[in-house]
Structures are given as C-alpha cells and as structure tokens.
PDB file of N, CA and C in Angstrom:
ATOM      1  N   UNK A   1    -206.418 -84.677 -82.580  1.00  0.00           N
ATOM      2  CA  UNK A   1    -206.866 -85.641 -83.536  1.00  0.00           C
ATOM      3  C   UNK A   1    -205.923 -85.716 -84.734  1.00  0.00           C
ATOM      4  N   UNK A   2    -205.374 -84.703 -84.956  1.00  0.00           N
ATOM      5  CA  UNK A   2    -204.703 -84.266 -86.597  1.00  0.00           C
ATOM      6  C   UNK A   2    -203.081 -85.286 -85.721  1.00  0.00           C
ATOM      7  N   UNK A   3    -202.574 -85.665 -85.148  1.00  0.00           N
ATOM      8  CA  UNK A   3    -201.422 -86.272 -84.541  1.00  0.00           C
ATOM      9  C   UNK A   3    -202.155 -87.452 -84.301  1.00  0.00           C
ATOM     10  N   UNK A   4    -202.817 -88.125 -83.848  1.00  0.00           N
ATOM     11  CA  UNK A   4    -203.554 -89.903 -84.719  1.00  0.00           C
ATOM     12  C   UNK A   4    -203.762 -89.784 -85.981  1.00  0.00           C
ATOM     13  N   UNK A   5    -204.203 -89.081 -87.016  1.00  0.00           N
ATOM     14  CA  UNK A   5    -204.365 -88.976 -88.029  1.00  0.00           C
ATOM     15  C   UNK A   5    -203.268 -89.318 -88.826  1.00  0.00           C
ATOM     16  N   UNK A   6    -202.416 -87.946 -88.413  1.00  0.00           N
ATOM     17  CA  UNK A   6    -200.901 -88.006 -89.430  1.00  0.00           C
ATOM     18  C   UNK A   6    -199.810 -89.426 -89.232  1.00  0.00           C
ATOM     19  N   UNK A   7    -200.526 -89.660 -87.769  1.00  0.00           N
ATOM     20  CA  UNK A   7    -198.494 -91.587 -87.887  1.00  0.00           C
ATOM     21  C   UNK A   7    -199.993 -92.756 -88.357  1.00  0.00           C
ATOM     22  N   UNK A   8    -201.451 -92.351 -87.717  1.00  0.00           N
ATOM     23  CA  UNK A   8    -201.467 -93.660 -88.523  1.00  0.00           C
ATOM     24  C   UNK A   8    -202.332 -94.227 -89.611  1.00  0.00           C
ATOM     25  N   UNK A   9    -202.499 -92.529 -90.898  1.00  0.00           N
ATOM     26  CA  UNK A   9    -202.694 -92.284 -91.944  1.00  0.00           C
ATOM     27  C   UNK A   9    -204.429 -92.511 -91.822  1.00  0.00           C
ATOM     28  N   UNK A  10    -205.210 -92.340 -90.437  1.00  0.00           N
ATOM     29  CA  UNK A  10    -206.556 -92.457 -90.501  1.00  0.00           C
ATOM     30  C   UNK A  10    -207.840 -90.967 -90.886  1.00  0.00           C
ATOM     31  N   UNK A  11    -208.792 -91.283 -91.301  1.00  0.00           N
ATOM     32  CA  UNK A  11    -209.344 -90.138 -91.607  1.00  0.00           C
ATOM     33  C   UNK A  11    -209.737 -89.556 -90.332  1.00  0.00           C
ATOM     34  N   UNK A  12    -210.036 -88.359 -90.205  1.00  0.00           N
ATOM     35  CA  UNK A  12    -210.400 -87.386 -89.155  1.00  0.00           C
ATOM     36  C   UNK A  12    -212.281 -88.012 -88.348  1.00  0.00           C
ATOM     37  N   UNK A  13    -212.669 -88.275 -89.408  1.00  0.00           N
ATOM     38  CA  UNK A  13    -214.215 -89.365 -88.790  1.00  0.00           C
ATOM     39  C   UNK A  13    -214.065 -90.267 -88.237  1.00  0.00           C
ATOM     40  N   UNK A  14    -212.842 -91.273 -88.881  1.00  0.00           N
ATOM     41  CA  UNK A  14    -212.378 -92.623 -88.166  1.00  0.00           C
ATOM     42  C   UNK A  14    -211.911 -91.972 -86.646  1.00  0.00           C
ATOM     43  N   UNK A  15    -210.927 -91.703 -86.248  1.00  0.00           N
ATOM     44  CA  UNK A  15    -210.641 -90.920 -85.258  1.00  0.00           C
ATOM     45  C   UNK A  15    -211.493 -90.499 -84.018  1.00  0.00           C
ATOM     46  N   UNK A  16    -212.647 -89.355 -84.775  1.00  0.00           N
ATOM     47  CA  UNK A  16    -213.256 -89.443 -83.684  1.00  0.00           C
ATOM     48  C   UNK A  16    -214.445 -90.416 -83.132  1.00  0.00           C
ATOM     49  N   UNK A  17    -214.527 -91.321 -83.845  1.00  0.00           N
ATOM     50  CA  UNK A  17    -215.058 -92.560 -83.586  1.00  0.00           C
ATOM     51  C   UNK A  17    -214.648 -93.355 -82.683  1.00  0.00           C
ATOM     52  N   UNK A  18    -213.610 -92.991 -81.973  1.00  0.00           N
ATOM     53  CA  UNK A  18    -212.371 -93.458 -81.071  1.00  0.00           C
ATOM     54  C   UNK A  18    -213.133 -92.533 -79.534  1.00  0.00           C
ATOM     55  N   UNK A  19    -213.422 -93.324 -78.437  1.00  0.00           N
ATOM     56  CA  UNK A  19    -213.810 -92.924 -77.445  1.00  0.00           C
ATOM     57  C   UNK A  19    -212.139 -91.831 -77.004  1.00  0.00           C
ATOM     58  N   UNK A  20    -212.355 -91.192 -75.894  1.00  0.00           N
ATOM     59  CA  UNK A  20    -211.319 -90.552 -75.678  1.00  0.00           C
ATOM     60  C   UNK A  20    -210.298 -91.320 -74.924  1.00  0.00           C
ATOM     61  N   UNK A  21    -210.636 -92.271 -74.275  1.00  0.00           N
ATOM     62  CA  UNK A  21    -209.599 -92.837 -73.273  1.00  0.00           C
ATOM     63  C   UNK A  21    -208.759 -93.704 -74.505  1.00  0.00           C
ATOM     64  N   UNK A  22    -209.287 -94.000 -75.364  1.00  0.00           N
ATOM     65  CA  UNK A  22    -208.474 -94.971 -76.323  1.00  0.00           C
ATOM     66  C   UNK A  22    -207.811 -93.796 -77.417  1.00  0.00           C
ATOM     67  N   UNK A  23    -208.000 -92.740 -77.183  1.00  0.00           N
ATOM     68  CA  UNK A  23    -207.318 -91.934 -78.799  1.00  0.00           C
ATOM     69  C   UNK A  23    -205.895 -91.415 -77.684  1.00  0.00           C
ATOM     70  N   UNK A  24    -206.353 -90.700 -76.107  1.00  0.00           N
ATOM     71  CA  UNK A  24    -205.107 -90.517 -75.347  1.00  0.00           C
ATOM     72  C   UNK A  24    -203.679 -91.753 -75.275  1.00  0.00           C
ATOM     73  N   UNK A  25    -204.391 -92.726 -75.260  1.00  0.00           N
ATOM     74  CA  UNK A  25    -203.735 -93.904 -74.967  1.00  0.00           C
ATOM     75  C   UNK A  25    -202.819 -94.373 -76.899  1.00  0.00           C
ATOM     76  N   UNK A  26    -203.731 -93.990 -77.807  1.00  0.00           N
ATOM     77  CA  UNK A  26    -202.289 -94.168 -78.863  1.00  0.00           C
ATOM     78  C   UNK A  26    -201.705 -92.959 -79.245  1.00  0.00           C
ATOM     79  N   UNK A  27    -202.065 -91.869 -78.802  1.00  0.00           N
ATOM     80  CA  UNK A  27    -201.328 -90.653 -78.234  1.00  0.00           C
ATOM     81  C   UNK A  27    -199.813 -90.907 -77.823  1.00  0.00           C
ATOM     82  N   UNK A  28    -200.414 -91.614 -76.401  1.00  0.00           N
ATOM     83  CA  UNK A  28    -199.089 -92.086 -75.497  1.00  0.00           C
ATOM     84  C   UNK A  28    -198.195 -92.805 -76.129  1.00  0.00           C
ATOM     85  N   UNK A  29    -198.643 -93.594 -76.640  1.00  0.00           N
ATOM     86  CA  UNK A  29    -197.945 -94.867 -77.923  1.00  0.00           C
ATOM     87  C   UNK A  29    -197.401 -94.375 -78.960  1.00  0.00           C
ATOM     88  N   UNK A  30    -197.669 -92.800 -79.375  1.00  0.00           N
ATOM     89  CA  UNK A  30    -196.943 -92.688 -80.528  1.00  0.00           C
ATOM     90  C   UNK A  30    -195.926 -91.557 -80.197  1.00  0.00           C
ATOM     91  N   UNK A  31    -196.273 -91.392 -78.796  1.00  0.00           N
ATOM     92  CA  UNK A  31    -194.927 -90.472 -78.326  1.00  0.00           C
ATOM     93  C   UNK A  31    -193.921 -91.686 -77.524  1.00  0.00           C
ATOM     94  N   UNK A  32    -194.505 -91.983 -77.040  1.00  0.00           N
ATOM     95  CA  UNK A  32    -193.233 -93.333 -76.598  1.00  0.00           C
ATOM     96  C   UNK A  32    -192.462 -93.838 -78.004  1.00  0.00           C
ATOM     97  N   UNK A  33    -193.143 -94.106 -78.749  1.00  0.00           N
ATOM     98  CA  UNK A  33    -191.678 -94.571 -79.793  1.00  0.00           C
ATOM     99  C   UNK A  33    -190.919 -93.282 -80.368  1.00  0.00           C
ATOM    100  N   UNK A  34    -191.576 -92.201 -80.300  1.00  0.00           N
ATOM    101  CA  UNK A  34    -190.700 -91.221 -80.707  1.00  0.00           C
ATOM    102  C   UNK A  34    -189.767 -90.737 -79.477  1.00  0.00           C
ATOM    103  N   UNK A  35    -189.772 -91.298 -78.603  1.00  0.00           N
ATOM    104  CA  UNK A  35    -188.944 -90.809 -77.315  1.00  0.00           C
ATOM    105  C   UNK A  35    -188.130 -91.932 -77.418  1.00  0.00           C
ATOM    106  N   UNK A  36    -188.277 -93.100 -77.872  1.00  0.00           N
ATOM    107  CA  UNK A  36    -187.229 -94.194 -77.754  1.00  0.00           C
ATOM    108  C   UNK A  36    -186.849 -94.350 -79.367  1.00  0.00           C
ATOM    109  N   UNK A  37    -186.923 -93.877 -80.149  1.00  0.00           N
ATOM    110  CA  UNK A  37    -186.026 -93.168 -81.772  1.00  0.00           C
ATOM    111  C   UNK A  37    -185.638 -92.286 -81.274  1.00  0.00           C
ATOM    112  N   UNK A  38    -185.578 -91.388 -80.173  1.00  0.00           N
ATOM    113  CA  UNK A  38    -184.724 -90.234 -80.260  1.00  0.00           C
ATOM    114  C   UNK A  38    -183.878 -90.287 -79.166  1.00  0.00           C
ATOM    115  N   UNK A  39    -183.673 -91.382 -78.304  1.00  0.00           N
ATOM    116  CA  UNK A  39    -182.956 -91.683 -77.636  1.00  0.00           C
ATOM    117  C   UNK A  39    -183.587 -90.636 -76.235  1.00  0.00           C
ATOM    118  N   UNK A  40    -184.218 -90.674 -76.126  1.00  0.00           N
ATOM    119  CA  UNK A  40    -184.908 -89.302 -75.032  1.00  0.00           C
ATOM    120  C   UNK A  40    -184.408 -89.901 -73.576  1.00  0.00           C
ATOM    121  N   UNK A  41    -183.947 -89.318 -72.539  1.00  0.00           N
ATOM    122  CA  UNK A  41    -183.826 -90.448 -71.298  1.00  0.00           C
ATOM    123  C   UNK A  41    -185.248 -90.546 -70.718  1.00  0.00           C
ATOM    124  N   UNK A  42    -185.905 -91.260 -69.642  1.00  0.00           N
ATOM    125  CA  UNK A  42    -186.899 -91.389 -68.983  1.00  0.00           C
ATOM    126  C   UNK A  42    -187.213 -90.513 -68.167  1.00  0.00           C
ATOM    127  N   UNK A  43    -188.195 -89.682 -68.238  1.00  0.00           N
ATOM    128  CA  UNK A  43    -188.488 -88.327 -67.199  1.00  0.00           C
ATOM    129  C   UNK A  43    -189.431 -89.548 -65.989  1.00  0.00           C
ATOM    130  N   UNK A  44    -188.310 -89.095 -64.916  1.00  0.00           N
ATOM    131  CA  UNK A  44    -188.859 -89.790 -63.615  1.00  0.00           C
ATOM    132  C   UNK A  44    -190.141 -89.035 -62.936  1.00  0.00           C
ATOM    133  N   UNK A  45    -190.757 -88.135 -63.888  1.00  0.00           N
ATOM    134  CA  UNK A  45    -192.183 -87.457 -63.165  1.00  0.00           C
ATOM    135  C   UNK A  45    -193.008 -88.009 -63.802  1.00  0.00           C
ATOM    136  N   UNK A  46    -192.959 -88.944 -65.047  1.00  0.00           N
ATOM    137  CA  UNK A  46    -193.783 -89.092 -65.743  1.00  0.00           C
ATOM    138  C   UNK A  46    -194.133 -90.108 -65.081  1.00  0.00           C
ATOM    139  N   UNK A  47    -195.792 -90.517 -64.962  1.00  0.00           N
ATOM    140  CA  UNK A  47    -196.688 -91.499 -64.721  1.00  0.00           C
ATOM    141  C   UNK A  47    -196.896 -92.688 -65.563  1.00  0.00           C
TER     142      UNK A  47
END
C-alpha cells in the first residue's frame, strides 16, 4: 500500500478503498514506467 501511496501522493484509507485487483494493477503501472525511465530491457518471462 505504502508504494500507491508514495508515486501517487494518496492517503493510506484512500488506498485501501481500492479493491485488490485494481491497487495490483497500478502497482504494475507504476513499475512499468519505472522500467521504461530506466531503460530496463523486457524480461521475456514476464506475463
């Protein structure tokens, strides 16, 4: 929760107000742009 919180400055209540399939999913979203700012290559295991 504290990694949705910290990129997109929400309180820890807001958050878990967030069913789980939708908090994994901007999870995913906020590691994808940090993998494409860091130039990361594409891990071909990833789903």
């Amino acid at each position: 929760m504290s990694f949705i919180s910290y990129y997109y400055h929400w309180e820890f209540k807001t958050v878990m107000t967030l069913d789980h399939q939708t908090r994994r999913r901007f999870c995913a979203e906020i590691s994808a742009i940090h993998k494409e700012l860091n130039h990361t290559p594409k891990n071909v295991f990833e789903v």
